[in-house]
PDB file of N, CA and C in Angstrom:
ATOM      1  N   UNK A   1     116.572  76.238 144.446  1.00  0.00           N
ATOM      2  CA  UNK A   1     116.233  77.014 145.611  1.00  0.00           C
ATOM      3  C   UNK A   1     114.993  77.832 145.292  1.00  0.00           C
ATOM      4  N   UNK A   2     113.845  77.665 145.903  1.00  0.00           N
ATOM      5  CA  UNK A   2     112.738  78.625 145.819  1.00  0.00           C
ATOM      6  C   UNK A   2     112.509  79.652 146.802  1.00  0.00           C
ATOM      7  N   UNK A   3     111.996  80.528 146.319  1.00  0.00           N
ATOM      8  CA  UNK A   3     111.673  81.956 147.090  1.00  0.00           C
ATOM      9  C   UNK A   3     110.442  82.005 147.639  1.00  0.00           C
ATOM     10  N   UNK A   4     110.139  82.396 148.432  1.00  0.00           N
ATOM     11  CA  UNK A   4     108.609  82.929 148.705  1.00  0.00           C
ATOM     12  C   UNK A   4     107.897  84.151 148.299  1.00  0.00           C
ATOM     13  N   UNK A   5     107.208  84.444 148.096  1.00  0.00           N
ATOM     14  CA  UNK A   5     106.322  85.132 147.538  1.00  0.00           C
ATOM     15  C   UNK A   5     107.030  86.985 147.680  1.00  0.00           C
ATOM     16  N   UNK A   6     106.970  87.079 148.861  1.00  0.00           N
ATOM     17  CA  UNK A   6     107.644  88.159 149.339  1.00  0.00           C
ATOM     18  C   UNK A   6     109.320  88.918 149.239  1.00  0.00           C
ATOM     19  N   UNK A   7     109.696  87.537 149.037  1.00  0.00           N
ATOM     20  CA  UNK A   7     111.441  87.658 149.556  1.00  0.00           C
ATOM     21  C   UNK A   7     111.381  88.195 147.538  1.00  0.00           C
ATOM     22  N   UNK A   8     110.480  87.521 146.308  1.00  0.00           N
ATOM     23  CA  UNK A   8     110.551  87.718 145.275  1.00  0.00           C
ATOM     24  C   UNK A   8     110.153  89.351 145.033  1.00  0.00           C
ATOM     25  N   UNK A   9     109.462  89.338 145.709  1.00  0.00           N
ATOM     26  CA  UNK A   9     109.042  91.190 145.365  1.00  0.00           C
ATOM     27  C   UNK A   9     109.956  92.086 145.940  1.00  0.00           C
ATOM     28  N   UNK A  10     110.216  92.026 146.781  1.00  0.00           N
ATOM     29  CA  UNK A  10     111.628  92.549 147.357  1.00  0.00           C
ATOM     30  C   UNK A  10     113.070  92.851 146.828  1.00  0.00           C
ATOM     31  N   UNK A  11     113.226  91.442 146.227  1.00  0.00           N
ATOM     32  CA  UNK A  11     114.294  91.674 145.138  1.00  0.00           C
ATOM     33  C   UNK A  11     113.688  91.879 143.351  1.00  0.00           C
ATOM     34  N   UNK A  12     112.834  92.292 143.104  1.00  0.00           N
ATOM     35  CA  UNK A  12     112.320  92.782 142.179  1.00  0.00           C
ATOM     36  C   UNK A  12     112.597  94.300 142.662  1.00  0.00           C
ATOM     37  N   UNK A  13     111.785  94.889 143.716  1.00  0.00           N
ATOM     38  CA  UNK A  13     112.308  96.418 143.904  1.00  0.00           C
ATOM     39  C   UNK A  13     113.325  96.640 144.126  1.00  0.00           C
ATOM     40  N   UNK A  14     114.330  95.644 144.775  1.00  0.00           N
ATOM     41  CA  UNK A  14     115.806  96.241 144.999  1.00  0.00           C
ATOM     42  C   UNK A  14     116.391  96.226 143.791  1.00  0.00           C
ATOM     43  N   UNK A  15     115.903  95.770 142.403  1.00  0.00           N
ATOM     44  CA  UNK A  15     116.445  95.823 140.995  1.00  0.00           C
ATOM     45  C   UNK A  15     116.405  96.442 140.512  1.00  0.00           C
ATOM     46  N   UNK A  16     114.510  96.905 140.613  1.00  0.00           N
ATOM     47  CA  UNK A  16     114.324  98.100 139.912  1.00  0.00           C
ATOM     48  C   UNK A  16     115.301  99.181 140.310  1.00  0.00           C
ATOM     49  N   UNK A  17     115.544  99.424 141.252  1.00  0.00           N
ATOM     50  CA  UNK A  17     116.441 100.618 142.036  1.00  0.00           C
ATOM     51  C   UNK A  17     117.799 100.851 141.425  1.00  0.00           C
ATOM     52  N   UNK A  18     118.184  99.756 141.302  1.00  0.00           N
ATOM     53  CA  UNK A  18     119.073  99.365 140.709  1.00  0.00           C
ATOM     54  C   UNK A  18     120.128 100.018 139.419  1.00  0.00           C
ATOM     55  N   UNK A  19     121.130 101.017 139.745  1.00  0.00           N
ATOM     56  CA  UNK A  19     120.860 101.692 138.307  1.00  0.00           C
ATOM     57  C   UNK A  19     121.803 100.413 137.260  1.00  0.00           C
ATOM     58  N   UNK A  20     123.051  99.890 137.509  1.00  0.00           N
ATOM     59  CA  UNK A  20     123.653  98.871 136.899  1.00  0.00           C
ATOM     60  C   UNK A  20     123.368  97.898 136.116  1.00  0.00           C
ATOM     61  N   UNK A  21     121.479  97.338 137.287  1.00  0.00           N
ATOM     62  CA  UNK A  21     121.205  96.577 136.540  1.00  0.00           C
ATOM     63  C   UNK A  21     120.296  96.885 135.206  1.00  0.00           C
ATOM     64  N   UNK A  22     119.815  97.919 135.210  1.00  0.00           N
ATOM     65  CA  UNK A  22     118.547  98.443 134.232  1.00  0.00           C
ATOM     66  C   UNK A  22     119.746  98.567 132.988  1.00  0.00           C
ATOM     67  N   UNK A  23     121.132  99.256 133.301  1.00  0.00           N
ATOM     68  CA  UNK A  23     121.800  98.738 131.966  1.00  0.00           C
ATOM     69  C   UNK A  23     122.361  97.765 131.223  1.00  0.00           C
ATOM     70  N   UNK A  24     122.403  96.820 131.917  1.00  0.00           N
ATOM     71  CA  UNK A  24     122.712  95.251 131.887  1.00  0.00           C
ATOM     72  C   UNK A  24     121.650  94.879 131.125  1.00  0.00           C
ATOM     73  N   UNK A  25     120.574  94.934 131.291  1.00  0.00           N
ATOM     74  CA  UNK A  25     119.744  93.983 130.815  1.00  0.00           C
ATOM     75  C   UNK A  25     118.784  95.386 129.467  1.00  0.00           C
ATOM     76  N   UNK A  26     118.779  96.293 129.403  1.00  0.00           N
ATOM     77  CA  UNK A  26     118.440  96.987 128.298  1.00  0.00           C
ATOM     78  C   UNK A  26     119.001  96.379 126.838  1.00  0.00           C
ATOM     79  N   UNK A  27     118.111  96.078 126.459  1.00  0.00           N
ATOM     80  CA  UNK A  27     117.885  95.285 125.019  1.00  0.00           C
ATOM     81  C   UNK A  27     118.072  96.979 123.939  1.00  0.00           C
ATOM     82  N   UNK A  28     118.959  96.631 123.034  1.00  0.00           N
ATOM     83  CA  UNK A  28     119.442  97.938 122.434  1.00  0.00           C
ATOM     84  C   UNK A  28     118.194  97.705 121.269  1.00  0.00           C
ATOM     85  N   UNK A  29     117.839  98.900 120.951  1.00  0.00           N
ATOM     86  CA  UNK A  29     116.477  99.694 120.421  1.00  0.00           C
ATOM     87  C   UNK A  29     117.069 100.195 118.849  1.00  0.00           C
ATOM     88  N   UNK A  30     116.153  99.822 117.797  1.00  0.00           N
ATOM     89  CA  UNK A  30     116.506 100.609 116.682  1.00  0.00           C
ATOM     90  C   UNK A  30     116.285 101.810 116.812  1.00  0.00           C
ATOM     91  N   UNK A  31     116.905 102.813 115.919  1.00  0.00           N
ATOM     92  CA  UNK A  31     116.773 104.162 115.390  1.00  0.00           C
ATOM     93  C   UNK A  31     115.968 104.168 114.604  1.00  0.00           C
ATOM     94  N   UNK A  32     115.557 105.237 114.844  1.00  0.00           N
ATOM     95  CA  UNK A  32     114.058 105.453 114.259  1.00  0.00           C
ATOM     96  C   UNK A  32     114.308 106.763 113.823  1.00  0.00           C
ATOM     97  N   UNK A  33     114.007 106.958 112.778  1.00  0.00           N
ATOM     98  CA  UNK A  33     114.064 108.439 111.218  1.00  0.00           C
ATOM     99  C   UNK A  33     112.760 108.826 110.970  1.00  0.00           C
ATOM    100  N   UNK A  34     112.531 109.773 111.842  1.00  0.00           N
ATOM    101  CA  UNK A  34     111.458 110.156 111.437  1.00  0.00           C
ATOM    102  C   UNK A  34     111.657 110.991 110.281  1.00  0.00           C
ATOM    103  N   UNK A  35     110.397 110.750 108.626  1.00  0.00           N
ATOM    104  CA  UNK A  35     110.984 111.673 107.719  1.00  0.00           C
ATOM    105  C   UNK A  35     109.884 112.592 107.555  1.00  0.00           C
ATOM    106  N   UNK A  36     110.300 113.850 107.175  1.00  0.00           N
ATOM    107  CA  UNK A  36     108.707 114.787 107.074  1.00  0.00           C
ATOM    108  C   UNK A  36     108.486 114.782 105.924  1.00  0.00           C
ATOM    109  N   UNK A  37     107.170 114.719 105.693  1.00  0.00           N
ATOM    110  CA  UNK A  37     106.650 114.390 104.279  1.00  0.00           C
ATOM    111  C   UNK A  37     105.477 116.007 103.942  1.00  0.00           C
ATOM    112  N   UNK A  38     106.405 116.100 103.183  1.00  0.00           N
ATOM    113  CA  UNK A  38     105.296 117.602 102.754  1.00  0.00           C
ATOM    114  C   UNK A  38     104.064 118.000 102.447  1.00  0.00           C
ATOM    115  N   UNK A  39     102.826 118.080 102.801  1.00  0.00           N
ATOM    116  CA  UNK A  39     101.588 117.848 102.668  1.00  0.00           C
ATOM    117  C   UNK A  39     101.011 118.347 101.446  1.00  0.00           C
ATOM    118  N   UNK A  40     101.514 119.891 101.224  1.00  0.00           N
ATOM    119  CA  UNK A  40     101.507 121.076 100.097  1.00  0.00           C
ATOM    120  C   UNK A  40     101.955 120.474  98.624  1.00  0.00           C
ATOM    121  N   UNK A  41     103.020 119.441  98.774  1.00  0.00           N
ATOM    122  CA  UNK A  41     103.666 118.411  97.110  1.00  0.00           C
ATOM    123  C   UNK A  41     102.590 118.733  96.274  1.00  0.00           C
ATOM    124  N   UNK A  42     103.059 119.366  95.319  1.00  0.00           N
ATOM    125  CA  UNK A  42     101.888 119.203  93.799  1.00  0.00           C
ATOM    126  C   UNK A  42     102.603 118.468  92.746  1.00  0.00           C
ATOM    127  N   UNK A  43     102.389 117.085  92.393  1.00  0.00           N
ATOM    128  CA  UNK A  43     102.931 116.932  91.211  1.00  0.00           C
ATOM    129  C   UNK A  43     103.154 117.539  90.094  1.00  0.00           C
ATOM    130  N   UNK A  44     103.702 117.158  89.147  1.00  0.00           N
ATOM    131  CA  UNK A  44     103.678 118.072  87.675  1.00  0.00           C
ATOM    132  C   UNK A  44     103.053 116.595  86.954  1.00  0.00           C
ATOM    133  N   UNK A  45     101.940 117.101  86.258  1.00  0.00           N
ATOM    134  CA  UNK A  45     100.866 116.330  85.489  1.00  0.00           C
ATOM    135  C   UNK A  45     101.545 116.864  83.915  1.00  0.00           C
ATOM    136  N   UNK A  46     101.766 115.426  83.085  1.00  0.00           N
ATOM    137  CA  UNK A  46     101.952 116.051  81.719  1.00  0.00           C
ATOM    138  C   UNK A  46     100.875 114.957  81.043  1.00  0.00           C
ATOM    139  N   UNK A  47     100.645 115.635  80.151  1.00  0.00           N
ATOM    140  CA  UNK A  47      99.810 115.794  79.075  1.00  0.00           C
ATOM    141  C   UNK A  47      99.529 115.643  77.977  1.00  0.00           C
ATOM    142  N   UNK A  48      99.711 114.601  77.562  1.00  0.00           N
ATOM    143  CA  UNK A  48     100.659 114.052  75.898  1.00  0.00           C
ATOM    144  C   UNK A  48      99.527 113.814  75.524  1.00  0.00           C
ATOM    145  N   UNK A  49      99.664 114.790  74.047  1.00  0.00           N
ATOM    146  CA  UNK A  49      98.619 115.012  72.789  1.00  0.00           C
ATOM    147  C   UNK A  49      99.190 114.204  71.345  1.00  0.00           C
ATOM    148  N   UNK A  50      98.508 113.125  70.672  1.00  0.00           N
ATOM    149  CA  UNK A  50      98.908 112.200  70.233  1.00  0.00           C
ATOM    150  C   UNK A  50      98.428 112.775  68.530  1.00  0.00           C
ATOM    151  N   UNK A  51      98.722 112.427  67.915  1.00  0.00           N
ATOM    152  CA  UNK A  51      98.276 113.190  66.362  1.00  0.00           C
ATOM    153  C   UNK A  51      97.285 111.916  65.605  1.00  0.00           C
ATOM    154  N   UNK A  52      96.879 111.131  66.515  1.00  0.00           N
ATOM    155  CA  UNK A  52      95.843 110.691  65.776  1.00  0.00           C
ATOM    156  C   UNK A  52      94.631 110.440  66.773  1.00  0.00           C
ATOM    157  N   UNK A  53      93.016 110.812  66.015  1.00  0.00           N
ATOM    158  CA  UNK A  53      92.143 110.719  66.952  1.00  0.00           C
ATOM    159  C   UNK A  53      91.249 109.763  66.752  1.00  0.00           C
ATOM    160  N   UNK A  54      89.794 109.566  67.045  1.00  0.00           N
ATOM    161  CA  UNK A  54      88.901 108.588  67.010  1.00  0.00           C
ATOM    162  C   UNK A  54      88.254 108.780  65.532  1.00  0.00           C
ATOM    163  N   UNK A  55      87.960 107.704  65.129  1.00  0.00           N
ATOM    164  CA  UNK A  55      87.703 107.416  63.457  1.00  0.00           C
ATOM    165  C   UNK A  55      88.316 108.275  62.193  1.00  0.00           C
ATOM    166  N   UNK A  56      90.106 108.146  62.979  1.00  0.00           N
ATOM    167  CA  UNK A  56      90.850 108.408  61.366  1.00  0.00           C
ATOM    168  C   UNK A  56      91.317 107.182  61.092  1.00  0.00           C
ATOM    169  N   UNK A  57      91.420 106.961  59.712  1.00  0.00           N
ATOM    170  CA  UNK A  57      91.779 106.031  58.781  1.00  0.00           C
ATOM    171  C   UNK A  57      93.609 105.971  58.941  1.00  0.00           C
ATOM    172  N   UNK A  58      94.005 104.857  59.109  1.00  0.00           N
ATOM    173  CA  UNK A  58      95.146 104.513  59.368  1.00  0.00           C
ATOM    174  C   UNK A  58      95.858 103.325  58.749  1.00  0.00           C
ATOM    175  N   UNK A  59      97.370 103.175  58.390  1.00  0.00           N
ATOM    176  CA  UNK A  59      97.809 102.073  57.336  1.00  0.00           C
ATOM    177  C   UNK A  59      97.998 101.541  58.262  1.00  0.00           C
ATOM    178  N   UNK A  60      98.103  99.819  58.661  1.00  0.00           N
ATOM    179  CA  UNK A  60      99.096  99.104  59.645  1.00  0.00           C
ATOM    180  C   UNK A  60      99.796  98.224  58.775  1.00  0.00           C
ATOM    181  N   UNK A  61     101.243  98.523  59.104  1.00  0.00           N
ATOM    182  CA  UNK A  61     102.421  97.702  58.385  1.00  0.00           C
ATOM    183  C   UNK A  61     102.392  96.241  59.081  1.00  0.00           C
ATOM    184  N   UNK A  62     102.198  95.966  60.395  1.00  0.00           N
ATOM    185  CA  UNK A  62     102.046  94.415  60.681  1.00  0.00           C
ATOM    186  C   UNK A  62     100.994  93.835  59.969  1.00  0.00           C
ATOM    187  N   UNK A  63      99.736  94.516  59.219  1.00  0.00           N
ATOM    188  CA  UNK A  63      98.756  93.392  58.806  1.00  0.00           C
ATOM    189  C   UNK A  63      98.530  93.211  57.579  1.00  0.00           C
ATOM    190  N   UNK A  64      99.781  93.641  56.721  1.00  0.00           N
ATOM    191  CA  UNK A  64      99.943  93.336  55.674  1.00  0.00           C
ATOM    192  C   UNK A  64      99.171  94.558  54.905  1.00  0.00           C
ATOM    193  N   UNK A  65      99.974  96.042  55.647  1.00  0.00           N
ATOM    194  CA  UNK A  65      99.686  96.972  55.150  1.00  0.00           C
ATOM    195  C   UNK A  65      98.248  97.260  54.855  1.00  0.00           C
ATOM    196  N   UNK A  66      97.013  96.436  55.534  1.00  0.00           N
ATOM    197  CA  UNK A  66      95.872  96.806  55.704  1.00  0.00           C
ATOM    198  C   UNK A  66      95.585  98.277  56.053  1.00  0.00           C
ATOM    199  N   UNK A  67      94.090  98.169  55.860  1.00  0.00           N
ATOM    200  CA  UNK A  67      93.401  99.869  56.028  1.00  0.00           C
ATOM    201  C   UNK A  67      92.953  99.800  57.720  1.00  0.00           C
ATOM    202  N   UNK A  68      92.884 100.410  58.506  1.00  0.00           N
ATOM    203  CA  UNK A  68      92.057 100.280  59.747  1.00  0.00           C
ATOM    204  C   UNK A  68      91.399 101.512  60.012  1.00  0.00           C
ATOM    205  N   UNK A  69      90.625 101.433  61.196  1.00  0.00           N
ATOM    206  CA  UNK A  69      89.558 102.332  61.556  1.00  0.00           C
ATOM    207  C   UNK A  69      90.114 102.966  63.183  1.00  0.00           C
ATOM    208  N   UNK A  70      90.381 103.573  63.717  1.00  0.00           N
ATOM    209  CA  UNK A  70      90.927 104.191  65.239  1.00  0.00           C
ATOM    210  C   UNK A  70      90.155 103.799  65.868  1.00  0.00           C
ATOM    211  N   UNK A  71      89.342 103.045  66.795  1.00  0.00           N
ATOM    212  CA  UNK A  71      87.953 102.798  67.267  1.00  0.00           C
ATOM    213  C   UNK A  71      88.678 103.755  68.349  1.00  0.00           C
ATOM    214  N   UNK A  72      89.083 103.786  69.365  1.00  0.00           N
ATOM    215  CA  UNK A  72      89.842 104.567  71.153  1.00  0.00           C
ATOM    216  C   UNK A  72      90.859 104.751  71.111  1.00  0.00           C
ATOM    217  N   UNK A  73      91.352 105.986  71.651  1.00  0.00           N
ATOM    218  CA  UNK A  73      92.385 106.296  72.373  1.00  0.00           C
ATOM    219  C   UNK A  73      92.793 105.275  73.717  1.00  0.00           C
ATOM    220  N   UNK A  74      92.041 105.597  74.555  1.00  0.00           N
ATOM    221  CA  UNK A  74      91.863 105.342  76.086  1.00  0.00           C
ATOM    222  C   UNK A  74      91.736 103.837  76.422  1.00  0.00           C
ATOM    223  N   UNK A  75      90.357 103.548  76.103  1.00  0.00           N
ATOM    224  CA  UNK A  75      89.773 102.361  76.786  1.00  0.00           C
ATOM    225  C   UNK A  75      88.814 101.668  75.562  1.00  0.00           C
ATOM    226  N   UNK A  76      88.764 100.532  75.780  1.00  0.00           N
ATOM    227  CA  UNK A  76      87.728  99.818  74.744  1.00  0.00           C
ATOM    228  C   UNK A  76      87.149  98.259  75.482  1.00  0.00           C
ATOM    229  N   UNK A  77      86.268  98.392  76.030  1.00  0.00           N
ATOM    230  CA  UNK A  77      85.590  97.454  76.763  1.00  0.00           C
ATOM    231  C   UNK A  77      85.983  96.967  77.673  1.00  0.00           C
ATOM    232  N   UNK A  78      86.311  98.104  78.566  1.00  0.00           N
ATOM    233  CA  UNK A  78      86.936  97.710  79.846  1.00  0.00           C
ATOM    234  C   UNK A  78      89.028  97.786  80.006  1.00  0.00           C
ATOM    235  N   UNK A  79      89.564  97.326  78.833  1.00  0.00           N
ATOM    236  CA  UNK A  79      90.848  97.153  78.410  1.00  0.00           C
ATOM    237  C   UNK A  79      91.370  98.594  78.252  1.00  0.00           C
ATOM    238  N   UNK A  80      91.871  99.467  79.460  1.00  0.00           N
ATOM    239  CA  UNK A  80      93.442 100.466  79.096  1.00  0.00           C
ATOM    240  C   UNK A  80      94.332 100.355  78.699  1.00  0.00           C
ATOM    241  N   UNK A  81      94.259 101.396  78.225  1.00  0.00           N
ATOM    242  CA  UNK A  81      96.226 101.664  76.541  1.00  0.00           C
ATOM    243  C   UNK A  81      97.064 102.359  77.734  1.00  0.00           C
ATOM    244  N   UNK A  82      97.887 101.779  76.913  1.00  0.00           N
ATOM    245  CA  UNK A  82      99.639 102.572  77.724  1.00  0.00           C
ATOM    246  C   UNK A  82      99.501 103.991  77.081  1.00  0.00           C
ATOM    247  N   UNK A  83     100.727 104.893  76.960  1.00  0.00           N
ATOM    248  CA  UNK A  83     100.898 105.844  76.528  1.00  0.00           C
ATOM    249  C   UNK A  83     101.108 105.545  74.769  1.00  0.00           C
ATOM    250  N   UNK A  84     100.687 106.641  74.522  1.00  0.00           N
ATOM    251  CA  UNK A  84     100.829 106.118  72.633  1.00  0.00           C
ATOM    252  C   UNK A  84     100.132 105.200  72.017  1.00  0.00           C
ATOM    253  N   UNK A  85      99.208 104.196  72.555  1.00  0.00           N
ATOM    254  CA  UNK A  85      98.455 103.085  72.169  1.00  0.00           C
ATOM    255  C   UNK A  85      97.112 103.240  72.023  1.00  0.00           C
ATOM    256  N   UNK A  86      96.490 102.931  70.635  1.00  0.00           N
ATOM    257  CA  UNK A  86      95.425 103.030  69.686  1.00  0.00           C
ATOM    258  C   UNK A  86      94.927 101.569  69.685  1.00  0.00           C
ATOM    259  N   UNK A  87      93.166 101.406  69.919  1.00  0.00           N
ATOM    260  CA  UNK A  87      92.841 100.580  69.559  1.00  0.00           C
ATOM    261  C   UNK A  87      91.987 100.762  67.866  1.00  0.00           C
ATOM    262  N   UNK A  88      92.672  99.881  67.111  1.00  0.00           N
ATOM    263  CA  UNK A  88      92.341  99.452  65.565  1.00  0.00           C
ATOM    264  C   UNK A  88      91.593  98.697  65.082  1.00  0.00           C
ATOM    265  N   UNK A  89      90.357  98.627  64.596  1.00  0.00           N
ATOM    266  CA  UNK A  89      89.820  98.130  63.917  1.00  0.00           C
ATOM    267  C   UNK A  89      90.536  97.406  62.982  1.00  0.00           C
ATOM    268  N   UNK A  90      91.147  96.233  62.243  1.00  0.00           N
ATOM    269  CA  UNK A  90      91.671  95.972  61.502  1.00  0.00           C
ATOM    270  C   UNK A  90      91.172  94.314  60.790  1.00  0.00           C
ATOM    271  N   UNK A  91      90.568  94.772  59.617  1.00  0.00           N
ATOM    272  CA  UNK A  91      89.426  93.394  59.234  1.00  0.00           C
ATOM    273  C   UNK A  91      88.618  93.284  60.084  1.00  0.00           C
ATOM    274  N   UNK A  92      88.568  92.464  60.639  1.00  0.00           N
ATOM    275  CA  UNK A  92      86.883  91.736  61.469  1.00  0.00           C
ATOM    276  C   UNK A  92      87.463  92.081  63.421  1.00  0.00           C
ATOM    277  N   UNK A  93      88.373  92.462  63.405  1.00  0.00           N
ATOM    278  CA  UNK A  93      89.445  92.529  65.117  1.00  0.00           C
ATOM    279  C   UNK A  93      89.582  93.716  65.715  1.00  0.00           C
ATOM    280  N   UNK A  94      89.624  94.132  66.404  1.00  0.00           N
ATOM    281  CA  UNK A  94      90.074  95.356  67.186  1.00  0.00           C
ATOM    282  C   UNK A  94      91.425  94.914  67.718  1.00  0.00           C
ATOM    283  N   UNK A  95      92.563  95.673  66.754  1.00  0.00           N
ATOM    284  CA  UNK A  95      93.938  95.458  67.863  1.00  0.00           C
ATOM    285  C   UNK A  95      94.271  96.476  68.533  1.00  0.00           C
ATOM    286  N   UNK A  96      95.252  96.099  69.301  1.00  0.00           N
ATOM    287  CA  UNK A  96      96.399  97.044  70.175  1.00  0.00           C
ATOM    288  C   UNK A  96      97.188  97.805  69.476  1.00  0.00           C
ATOM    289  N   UNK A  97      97.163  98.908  68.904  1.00  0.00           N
ATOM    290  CA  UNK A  97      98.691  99.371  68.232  1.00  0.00           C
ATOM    291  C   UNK A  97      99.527 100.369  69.164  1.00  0.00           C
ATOM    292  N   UNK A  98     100.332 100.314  68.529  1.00  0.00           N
ATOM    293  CA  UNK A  98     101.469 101.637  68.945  1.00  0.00           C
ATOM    294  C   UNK A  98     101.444 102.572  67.776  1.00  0.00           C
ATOM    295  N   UNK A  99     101.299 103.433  68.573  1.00  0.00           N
ATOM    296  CA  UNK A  99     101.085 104.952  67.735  1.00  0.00           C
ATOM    297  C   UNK A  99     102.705 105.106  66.916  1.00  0.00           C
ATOM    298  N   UNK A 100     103.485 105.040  66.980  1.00  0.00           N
ATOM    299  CA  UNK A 100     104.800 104.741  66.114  1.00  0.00           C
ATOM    300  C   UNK A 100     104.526 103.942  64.965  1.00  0.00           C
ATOM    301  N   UNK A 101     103.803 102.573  64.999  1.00  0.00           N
ATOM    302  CA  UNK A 101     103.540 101.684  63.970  1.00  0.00           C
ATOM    303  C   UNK A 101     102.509 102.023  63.184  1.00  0.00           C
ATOM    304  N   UNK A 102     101.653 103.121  62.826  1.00  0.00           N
ATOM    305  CA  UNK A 102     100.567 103.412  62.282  1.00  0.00           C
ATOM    306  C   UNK A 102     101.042 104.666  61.819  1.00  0.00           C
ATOM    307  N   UNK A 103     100.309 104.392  60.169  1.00  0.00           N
ATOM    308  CA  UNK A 103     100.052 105.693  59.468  1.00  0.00           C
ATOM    309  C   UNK A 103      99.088 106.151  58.932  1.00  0.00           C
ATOM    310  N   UNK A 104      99.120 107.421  59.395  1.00  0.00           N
ATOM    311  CA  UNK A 104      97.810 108.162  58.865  1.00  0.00           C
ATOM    312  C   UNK A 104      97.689 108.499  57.519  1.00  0.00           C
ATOM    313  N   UNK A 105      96.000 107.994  56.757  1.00  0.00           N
ATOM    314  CA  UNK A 105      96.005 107.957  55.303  1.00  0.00           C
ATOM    315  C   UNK A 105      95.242 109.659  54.924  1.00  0.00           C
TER     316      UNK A 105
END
């Protein structure tokens, strides 16, 4: 059965009007949480001071108790250390150490 143009708008406004039907057909909506986020937050920054610095002499027990050189704390050609991690000169290489595995001579 088709409608005409008119008879369709008609029963479109008699729907809208409609209060029964607007709840019938309401599609149920998530909840929504709004959370407030504090603008003022200051982290707490710590600060870890390591007991060995740039060009002290150090034993490494992985290289067969070799001598090494501290070349960085930080960074060494682009490459960042974790926390505690020394880059070593050790023979002809620059390694990775962990500040636990090294002793100071």
């Amino acid at each position: 059965m088709t409608y005409k143009k008119k008879d369709m708008d008609a029963l479109k406004k008699q729907l809208k009007n409609d209060p029964k039907f607007q709840s019938r057909t309401k599609r149920p909506t998530k909840r929504v949480i709004k959370k407030e986020v504090k603008r003022n937050f200051e982290s707490k920054k710590t600060v870890i001071k390591w007991n060995y610095k740039v060009n002290d002499i150090v034993q490494c027990p992985y290289h067969n108790n070799q001598i090494g050189l501290i070349v960085s704390d930080t960074t060494y050609f682009g490459r960042k250390v974790e926390a505690n991690m020394f880059f070593v000169l050790v023979g002809c290489r620059v390694v990775q150490m962990n500040g636990q595995h090294i002793k100071k001579l």
